[in-house]
Protein backbone atom coordinates (compact mmCIF):
# COMPACT_ATOMS: atom_id res chain seq x y z
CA UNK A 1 -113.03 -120.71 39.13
CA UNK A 2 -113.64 -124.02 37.54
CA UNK A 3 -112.65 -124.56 33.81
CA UNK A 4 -112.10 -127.40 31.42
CA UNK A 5 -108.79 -128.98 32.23
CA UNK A 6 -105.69 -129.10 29.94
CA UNK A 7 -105.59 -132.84 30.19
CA UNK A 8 -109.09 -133.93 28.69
CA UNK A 9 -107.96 -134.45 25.49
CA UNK A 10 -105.43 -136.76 26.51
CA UNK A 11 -105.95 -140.58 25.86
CA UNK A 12 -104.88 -141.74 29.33
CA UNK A 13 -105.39 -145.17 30.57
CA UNK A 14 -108.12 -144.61 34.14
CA UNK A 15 -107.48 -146.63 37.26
CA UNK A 16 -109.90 -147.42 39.52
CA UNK A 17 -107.27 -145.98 42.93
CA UNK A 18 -105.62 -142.56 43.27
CA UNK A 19 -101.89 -142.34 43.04
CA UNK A 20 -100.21 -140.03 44.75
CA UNK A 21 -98.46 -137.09 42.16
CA UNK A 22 -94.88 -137.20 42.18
CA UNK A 23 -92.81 -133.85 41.68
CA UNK A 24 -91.65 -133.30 38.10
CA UNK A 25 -90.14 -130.45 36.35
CA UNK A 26 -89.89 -129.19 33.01
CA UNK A 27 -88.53 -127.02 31.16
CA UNK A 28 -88.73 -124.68 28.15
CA UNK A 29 -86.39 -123.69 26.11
CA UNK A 30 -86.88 -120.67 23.73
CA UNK A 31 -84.91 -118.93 20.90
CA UNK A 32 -85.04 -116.04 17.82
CA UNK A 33 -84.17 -117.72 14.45
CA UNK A 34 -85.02 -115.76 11.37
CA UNK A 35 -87.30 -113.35 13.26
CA UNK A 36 -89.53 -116.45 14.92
CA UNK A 37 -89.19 -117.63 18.26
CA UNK A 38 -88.62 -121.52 18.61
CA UNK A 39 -89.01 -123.66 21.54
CA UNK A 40 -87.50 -126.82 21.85
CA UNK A 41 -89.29 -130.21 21.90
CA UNK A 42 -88.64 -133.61 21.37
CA UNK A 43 -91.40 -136.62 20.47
CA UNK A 44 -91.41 -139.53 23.27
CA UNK A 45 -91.19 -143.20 21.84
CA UNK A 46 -93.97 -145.19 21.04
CA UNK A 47 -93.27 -147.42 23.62
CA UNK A 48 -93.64 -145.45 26.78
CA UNK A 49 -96.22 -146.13 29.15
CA UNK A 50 -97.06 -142.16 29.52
CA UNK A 51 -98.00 -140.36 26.61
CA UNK A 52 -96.66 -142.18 24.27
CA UNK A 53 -95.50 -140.59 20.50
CA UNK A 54 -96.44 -137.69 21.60
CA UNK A 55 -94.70 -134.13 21.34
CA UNK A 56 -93.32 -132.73 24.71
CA UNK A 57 -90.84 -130.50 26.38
CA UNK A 58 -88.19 -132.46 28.59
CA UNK A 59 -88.83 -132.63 32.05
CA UNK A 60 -89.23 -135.59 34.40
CA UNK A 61 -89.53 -136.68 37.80
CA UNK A 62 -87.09 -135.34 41.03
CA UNK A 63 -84.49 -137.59 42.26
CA UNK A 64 -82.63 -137.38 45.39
CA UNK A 65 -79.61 -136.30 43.80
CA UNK A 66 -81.39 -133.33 42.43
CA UNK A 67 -82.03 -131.80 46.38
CA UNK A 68 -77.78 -132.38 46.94
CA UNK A 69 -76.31 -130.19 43.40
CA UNK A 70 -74.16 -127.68 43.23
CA UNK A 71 -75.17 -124.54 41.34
CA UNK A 72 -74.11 -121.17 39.79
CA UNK A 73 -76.68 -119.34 40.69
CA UNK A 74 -79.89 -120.04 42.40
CA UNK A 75 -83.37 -119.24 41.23
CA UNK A 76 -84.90 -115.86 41.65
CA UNK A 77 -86.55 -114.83 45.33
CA UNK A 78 -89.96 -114.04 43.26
CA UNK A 79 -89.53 -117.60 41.38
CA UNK A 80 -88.70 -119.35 44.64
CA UNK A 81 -91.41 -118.20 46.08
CA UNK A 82 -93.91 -119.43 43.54
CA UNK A 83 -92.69 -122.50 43.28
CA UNK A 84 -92.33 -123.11 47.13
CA UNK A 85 -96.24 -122.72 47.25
CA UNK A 86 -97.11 -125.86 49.80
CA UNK A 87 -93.56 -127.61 49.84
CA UNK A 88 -90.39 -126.58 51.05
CA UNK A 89 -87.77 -124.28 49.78
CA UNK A 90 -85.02 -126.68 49.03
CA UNK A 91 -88.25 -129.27 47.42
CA UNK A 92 -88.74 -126.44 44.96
CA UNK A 93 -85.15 -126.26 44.46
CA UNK A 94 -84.82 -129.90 43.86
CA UNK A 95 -87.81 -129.06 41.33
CA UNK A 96 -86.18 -126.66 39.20
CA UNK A 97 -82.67 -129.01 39.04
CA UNK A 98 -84.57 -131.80 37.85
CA UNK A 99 -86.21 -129.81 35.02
CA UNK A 100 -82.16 -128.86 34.37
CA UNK A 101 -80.85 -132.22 34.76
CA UNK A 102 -84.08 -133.98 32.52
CA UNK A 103 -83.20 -131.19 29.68
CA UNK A 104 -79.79 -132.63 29.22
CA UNK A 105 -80.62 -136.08 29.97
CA UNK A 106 -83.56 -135.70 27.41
CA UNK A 107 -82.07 -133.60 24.57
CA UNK A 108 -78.48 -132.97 25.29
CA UNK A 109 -78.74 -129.22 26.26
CA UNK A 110 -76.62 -128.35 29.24
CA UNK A 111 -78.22 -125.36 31.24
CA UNK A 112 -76.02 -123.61 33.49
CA UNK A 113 -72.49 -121.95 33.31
CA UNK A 114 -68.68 -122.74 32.44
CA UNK A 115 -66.45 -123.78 35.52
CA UNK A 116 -63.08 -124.79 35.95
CA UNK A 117 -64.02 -126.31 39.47
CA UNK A 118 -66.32 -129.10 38.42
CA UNK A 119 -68.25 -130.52 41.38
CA UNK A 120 -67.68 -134.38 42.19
CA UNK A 121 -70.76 -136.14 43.11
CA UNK A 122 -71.81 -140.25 43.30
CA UNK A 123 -74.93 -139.70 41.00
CA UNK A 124 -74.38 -140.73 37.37
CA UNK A 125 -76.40 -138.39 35.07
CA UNK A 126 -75.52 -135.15 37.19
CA UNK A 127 -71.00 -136.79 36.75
CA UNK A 128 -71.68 -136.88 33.41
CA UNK A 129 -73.69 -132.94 33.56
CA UNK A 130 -70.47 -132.01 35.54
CA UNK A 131 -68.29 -133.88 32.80
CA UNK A 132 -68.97 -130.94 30.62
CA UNK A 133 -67.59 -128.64 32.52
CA UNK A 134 -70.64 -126.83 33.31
CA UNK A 135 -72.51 -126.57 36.39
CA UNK A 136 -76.53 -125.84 36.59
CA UNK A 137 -77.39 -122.31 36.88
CA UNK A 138 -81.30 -121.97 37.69
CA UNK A 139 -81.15 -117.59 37.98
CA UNK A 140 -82.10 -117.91 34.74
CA UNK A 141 -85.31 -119.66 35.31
CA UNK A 142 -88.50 -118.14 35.00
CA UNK A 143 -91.76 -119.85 36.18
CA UNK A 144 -94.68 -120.00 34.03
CA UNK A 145 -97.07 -122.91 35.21
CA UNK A 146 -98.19 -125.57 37.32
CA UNK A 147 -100.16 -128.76 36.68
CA UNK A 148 -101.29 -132.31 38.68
CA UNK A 149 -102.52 -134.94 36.60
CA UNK A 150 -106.13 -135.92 36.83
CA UNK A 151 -106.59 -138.91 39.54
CA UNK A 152 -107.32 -142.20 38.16
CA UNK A 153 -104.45 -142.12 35.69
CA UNK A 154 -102.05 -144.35 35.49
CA UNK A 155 -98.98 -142.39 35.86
CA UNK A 156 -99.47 -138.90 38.24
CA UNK A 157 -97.11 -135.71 38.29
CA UNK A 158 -97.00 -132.48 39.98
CA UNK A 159 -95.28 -130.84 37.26
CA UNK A 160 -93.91 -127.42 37.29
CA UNK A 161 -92.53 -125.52 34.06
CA UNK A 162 -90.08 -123.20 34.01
CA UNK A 163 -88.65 -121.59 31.11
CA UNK A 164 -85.68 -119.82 29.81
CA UNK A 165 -84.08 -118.15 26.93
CA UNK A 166 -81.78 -120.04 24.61
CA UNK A 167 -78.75 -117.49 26.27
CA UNK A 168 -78.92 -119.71 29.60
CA UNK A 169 -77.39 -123.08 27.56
CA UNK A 170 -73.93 -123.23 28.20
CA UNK A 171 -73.53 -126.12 25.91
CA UNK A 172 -75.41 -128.52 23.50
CA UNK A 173 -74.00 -132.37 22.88
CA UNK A 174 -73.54 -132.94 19.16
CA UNK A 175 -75.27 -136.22 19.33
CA UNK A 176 -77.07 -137.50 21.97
CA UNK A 177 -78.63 -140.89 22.42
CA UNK A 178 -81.82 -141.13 25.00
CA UNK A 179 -84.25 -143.44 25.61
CA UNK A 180 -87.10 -141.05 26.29
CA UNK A 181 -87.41 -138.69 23.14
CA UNK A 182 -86.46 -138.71 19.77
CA UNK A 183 -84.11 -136.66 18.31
CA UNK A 184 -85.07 -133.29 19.81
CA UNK A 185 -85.95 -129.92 17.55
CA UNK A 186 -86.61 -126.57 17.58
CA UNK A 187 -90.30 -125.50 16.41
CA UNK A 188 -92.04 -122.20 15.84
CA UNK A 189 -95.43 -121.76 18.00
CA UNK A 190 -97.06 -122.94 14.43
CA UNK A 191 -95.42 -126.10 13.83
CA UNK A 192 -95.49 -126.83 17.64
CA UNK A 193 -99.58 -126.70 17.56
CA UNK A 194 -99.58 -128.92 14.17
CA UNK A 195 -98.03 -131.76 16.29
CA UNK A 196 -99.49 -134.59 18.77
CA UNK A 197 -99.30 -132.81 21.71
CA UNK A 198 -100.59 -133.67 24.82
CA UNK A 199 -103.59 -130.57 26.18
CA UNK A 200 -100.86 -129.72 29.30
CA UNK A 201 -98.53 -129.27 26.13
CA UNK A 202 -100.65 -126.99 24.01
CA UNK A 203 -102.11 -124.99 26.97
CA UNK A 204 -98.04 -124.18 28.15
CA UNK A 205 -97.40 -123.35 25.19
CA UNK A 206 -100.21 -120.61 24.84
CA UNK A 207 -98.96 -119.72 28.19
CA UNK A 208 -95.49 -119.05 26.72
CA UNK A 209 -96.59 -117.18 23.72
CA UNK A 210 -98.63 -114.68 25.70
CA UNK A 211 -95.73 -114.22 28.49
CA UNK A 212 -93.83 -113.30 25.40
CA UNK A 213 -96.05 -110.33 24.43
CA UNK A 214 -97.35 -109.79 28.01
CA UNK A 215 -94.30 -110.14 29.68
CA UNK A 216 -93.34 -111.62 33.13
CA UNK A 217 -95.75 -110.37 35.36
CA UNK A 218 -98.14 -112.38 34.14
CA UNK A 219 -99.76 -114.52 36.56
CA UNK A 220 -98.72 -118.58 36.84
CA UNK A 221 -101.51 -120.87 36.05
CA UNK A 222 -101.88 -123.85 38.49
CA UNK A 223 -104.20 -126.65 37.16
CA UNK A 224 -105.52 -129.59 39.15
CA UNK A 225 -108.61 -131.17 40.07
CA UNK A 226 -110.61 -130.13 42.66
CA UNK A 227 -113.95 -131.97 44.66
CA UNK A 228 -113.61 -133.86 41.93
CA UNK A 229 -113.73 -131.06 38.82
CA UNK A 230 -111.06 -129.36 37.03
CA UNK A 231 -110.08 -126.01 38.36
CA UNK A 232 -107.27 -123.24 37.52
CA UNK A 233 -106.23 -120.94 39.96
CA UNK A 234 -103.16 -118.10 39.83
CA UNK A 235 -99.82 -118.04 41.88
């Protein structure tokens, strides 16, 4: 079934060759203040080269180290099996640690579970993860959508969002200095929509609020391009 894609609002720079889409994850991150439920986001600096000042969730790209982590507890067999849709198992595993290990770098929000045993490992953002104490815990994860950039962009992601309840953070930094998004904050489904979001941003979102009511047996949403025209199918 062929729709109009989340990303056709965005102001992306088009190249004239196709990248290939590197695997990304993100993740969301929501909470009940006051009777509302919040999700947090965090605006990127104007100097990126992707999406600049814009509102996002954190998430980035998978490193190597991500496939090699330690964790409490490993994502769901229904969730693993989503995500694993075309790659490999421990890809898709890698996946959902990056979204983990992005959140913190991004925002300061550890994900996982308190440990006395804390893993040693050569990779410098998941030592100072592990510094904490905590180790990633990804049972907590729920899977909620799928999206590859439109070819002829200048940056390309296959980026899968998960999404968990506030309960899953085992700690949050005080401060934290990044180079990637402002200082991060918490925003009801109103005051997310009033931002500069990117149209993958505000379409997740509307994914999130109707998982919320629906619950999560709601199908996952995979947008791409296909032959050339946008095209959404379910997991």
């Amino acid at each position: 079934m062929n729709k109009k894609s989340p990303f056709d609002e965005d102001n992306q720079t088009i190249v004239q060759h196709v990248l290939r889409p590197k695997d990304a994850g993100t993740l969301i991150l929501t909470r009940k203040e006051g009777g509302e439920t919040r999700l947090l986001m965090g605006r990127r600096h104007e100097g990126m080269a992707f999406m600049a000042g814009k509102y996002v969730f954190p998430g980035g790209r998978v490193d190597l180290a991500d496939y090699r982590v330690p964790a409490g507890g490993e994502l769901a067999p229904d969730v693993l099996a989503k995500v694993s849709r075309g790659i490999p198992p421990a890809r898709a595993r890698a996946v959902a640690l990056a979204a983990v290990r992005e959140t913190f770098e991004e925002t300061g929000v550890l994900v996982g579970e308190r440990t006395d045993k804390t893993p040693r490992t050569r990779a410098g953002h998941w030592a100072k993860f592990f510094a904490h104490g905590v180790v990633p815990k990804l049972d907590a994860l729920q899977f909620v959508a799928r999206a590859i950039t439109p070819p002829n962009r200048t940056r390309r992601f296959d980026a899968r969002f998960f999404w968990a309840d506030a309960s899953a953070i085992a700690h949050m930094l005080d401060a934290h200095e990044n180079t990637e998004l402002l200082t991060p904050c918490w925003v009801t489904f109103a005051e997310a929509r009033a931002l500069d979001l990117p149209s993958i941003t505000r379409t997740v979102i509307d994914e999130i609020e109707a998982r919320l009511s629906e619950g999560a047996a709601r199908p996952v949403p995979f947008f791409r391009f296909r032959r050339n025209k946008p095209s959404i199918e379910y997991l």
